[in-house]
Protein backbone atom coordinates (compact mmCIF):
# COMPACT_ATOMS: atom_id res chain seq x y z
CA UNK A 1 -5.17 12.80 19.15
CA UNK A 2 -2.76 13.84 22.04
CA UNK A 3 0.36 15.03 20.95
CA UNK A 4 2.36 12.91 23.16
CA UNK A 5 0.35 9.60 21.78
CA UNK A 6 0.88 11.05 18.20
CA UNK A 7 4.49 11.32 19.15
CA UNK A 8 4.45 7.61 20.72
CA UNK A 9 3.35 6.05 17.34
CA UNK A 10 5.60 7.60 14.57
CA UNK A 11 8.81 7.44 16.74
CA UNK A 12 8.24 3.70 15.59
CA UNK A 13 7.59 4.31 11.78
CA UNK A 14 10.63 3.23 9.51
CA UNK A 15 10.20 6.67 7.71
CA UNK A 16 10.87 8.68 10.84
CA UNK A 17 13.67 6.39 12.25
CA UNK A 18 16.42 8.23 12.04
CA UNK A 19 14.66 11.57 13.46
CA UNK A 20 16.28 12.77 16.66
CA UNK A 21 13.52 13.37 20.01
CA UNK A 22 14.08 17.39 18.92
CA UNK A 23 13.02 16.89 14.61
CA UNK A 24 10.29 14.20 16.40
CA UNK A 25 8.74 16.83 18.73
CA UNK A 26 9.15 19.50 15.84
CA UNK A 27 7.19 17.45 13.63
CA UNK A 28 4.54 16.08 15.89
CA UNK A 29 4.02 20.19 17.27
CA UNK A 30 3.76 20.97 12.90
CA UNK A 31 1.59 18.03 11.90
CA UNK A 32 -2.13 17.42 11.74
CA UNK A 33 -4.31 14.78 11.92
CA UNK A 34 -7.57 13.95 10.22
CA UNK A 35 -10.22 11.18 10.42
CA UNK A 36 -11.19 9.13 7.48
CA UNK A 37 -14.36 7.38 7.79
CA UNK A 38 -14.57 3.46 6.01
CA UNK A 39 -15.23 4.01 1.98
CA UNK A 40 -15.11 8.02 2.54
CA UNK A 41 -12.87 9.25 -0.71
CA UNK A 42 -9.50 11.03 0.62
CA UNK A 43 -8.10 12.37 -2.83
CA UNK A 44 -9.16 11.89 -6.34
CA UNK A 45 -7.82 12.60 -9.99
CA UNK A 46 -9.55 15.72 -9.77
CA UNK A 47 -8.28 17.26 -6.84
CA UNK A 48 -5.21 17.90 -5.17
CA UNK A 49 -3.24 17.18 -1.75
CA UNK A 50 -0.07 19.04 -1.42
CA UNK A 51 2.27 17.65 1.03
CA UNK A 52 3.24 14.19 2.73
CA UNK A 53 0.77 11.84 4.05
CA UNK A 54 1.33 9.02 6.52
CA UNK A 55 -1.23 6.69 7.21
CA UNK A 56 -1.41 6.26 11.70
CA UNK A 57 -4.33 3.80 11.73
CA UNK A 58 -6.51 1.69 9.47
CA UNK A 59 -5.90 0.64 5.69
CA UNK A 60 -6.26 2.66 2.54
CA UNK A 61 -5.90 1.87 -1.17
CA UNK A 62 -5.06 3.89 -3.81
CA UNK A 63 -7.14 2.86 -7.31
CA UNK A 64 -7.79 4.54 -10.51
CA UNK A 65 -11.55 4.09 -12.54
CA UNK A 66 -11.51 3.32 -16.39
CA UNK A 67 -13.66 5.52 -18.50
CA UNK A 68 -16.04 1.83 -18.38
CA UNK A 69 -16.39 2.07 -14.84
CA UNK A 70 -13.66 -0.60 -14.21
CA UNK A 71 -11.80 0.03 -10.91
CA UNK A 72 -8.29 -1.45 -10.58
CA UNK A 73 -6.28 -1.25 -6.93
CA UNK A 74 -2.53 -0.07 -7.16
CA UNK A 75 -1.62 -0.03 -3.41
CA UNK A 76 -3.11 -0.87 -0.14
CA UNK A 77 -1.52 1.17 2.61
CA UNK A 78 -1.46 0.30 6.40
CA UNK A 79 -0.45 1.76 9.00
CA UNK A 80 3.44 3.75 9.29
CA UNK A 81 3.02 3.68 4.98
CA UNK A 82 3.30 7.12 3.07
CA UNK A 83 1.69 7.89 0.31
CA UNK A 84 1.21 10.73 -2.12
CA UNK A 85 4.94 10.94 -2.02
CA UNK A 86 4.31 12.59 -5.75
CA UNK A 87 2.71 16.08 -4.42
CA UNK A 88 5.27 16.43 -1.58
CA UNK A 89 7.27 18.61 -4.05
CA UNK A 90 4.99 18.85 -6.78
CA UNK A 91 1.88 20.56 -7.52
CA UNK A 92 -0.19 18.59 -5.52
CA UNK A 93 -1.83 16.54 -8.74
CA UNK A 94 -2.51 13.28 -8.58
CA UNK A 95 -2.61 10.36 -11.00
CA UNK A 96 -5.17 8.19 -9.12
CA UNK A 97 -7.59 8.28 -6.21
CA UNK A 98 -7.59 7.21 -2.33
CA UNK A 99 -10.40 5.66 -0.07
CA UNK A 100 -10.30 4.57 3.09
CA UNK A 101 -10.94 0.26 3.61
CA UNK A 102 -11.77 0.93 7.21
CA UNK A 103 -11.80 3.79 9.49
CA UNK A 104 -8.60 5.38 9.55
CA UNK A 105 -6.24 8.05 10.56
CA UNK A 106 -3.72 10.17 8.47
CA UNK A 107 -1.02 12.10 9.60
CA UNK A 108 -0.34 15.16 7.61
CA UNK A 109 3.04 17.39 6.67
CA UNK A 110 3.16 20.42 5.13
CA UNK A 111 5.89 20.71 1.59
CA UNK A 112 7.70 23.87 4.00
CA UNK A 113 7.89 21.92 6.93
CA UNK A 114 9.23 18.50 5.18
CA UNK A 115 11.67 20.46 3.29
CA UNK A 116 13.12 21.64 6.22
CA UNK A 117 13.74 18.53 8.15
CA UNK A 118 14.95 16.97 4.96
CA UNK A 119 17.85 19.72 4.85
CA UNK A 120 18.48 19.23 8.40
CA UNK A 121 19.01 15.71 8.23
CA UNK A 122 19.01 14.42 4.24
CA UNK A 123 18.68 10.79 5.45
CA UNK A 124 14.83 11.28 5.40
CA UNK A 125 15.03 11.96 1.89
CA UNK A 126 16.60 8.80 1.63
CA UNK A 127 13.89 6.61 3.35
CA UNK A 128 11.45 8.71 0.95
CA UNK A 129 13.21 7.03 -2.18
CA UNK A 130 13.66 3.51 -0.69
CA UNK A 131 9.76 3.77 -0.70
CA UNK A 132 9.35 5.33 -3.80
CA UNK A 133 11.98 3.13 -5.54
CA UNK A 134 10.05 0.13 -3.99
CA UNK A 135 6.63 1.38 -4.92
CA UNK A 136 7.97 1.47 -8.73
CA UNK A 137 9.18 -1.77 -8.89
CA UNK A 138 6.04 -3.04 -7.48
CA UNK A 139 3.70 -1.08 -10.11
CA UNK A 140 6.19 -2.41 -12.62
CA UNK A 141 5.41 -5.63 -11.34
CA UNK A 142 1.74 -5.26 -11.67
CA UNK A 143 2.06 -4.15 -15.04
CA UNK A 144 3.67 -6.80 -16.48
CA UNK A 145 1.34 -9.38 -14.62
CA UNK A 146 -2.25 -7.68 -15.34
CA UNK A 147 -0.84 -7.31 -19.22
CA UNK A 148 1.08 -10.64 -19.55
CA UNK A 149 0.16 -13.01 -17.36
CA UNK A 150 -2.86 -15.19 -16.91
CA UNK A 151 -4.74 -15.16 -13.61
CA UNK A 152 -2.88 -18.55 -11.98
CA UNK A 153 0.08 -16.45 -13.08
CA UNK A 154 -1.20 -12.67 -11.30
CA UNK A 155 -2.26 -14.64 -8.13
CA UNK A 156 0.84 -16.84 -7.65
CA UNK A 157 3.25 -13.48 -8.20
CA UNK A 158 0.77 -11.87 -5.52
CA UNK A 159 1.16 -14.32 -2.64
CA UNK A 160 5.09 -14.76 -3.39
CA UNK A 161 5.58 -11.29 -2.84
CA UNK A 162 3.86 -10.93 0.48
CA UNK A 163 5.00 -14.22 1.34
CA UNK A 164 6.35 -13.96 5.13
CA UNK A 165 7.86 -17.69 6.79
CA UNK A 166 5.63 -19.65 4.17
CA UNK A 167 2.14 -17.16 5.13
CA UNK A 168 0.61 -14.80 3.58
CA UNK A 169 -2.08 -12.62 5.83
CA UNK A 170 -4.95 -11.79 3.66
CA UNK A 171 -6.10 -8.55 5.32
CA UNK A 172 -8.30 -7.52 2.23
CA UNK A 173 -11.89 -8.71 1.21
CA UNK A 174 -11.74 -11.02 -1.79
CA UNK A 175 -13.52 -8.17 -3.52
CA UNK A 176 -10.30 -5.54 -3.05
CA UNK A 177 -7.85 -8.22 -3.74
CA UNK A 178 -9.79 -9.40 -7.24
CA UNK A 179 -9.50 -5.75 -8.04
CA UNK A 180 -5.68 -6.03 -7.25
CA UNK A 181 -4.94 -8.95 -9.53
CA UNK A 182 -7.63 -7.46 -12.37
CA UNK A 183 -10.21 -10.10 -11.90
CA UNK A 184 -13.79 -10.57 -10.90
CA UNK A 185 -14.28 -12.24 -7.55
CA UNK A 186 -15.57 -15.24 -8.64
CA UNK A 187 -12.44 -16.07 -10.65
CA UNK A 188 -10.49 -15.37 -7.91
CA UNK A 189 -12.53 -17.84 -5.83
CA UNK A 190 -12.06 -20.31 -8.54
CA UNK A 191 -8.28 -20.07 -8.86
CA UNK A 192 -7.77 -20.24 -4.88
CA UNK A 193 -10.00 -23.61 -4.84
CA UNK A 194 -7.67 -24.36 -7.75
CA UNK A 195 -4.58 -23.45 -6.35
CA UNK A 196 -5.73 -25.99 -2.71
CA UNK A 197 -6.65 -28.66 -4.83
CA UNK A 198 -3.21 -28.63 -6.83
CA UNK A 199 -1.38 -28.51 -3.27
CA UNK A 200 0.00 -24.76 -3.87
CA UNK A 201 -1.62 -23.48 -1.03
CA UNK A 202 -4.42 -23.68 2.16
CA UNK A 203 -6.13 -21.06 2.97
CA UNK A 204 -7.57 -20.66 6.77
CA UNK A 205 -9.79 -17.70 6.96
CA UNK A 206 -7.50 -14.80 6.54
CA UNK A 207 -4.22 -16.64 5.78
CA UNK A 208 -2.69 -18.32 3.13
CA UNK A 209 -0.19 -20.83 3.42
CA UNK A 210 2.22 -21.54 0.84
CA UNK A 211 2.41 -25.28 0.54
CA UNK A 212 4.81 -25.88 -2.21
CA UNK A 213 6.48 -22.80 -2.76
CA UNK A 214 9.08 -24.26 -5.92
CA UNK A 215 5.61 -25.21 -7.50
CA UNK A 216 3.92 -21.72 -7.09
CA UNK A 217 6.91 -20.21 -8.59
CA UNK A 218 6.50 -22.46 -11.76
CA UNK A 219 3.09 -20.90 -12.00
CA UNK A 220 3.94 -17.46 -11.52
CA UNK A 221 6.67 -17.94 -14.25
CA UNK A 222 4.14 -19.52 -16.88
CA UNK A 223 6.03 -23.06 -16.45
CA UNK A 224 3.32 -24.82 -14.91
């Protein structure tokens, strides 16, 4: 990728917002970029990746595998997201694995080189905990659901948190979004048909709309 095209695209990333055109060309001239085929593995438990990690292009998910062979999806990542936020300034061990959903790109910053740019402007640091303060509440969030709460439940919580004017884009297969909520795909097929027939939701192809939105919140709660 061109550096002036690399530049282009994270001048318009949240993370990098408050970078002046000097840090932005200092950081695009330090970075690297590699390729990450569709299902190729980035990272796992075993291994380590030392540094900060923006996805450019594509989607990723981050997942961990039970000694049974069950695999349960944390995050999915698209484009302008960090993630391994926990090696930046760490050892570079991680506590689950990364794929790639599609062919995608990853932007790459070495611990020295973030470091510096935080102590010349500390606001990046900032943006780094909104994200990671964020990314705890939402694992917090899946806790409680996958341990607590019954699948209605787990699915409702799911589309009201994505929820954008009344739609939720579902840019996952049903397979990586049972694996999300801790089901099988065929009782998440079952408890979308469910959720239509109630009048909770429609879903059109890769959307979701939220029909009755005081309803779905009774059923993420356990009222209903």
């Amino acid at each position: 990728m061109e550096k002036t095209e690399l530049l282009e695209i994270v001048s318009d990333f949240s993370l990098f917002s408050r970078l002046g055109k000097d840090q932005l060309d200092r950081l695009v001239k330090h970075a690297t970029v590699s390729r990450l085929p569709k299902r190729a593995l980035f990272f796992s438990e075993s291994s380590s990746r030392q540094g900060l990690h923006v996805l450019l292009s594509g989607q990723v998910k981050l997942f961990k595998v039970s000694d049974d062979g069950k695999e349960q999806t944390i995050f999915v990542f698209g484009p302008g997201e960090p993630f391994c936020l926990c090696s930046v300034f760490s050892d570079g061990r991680l506590p689950a694995s990364l794929a790639a959903l599609e062919d995608s790109e990853v932007l790459f910053i070495s611990p020295a080189e973030y470091e510096s740019m935080v102590r010349e402007d500390p606001a990046i640091l900032l943006n780094m905990m909104r994200v990671m303060s964020r990314r705890l509440k939402e694992a917090m969030d899946m806790i409680d659901s996958l341990s607590l709460k019954q699948v209605p439940s787990r699915l409702a919580a799911y589309f009201l948190s994505r929820e954008r004017d009344g739609m939720v884009l579902l840019d996952l297969s049903y397979r990586e979004l049972s694996k999300i909520i801790g089901i099988t795909p065929e009782a998440l097929s079952r408890a979308l048909k469910k959720m239509g027939e109630d009048g909770l939701i429609r879903v059109d192809r890769s959307e979701v709309r939220i029909v009755d939105s005081g309803r779905l919140e009774e059923v993420r709660d356990g009222r209903l």
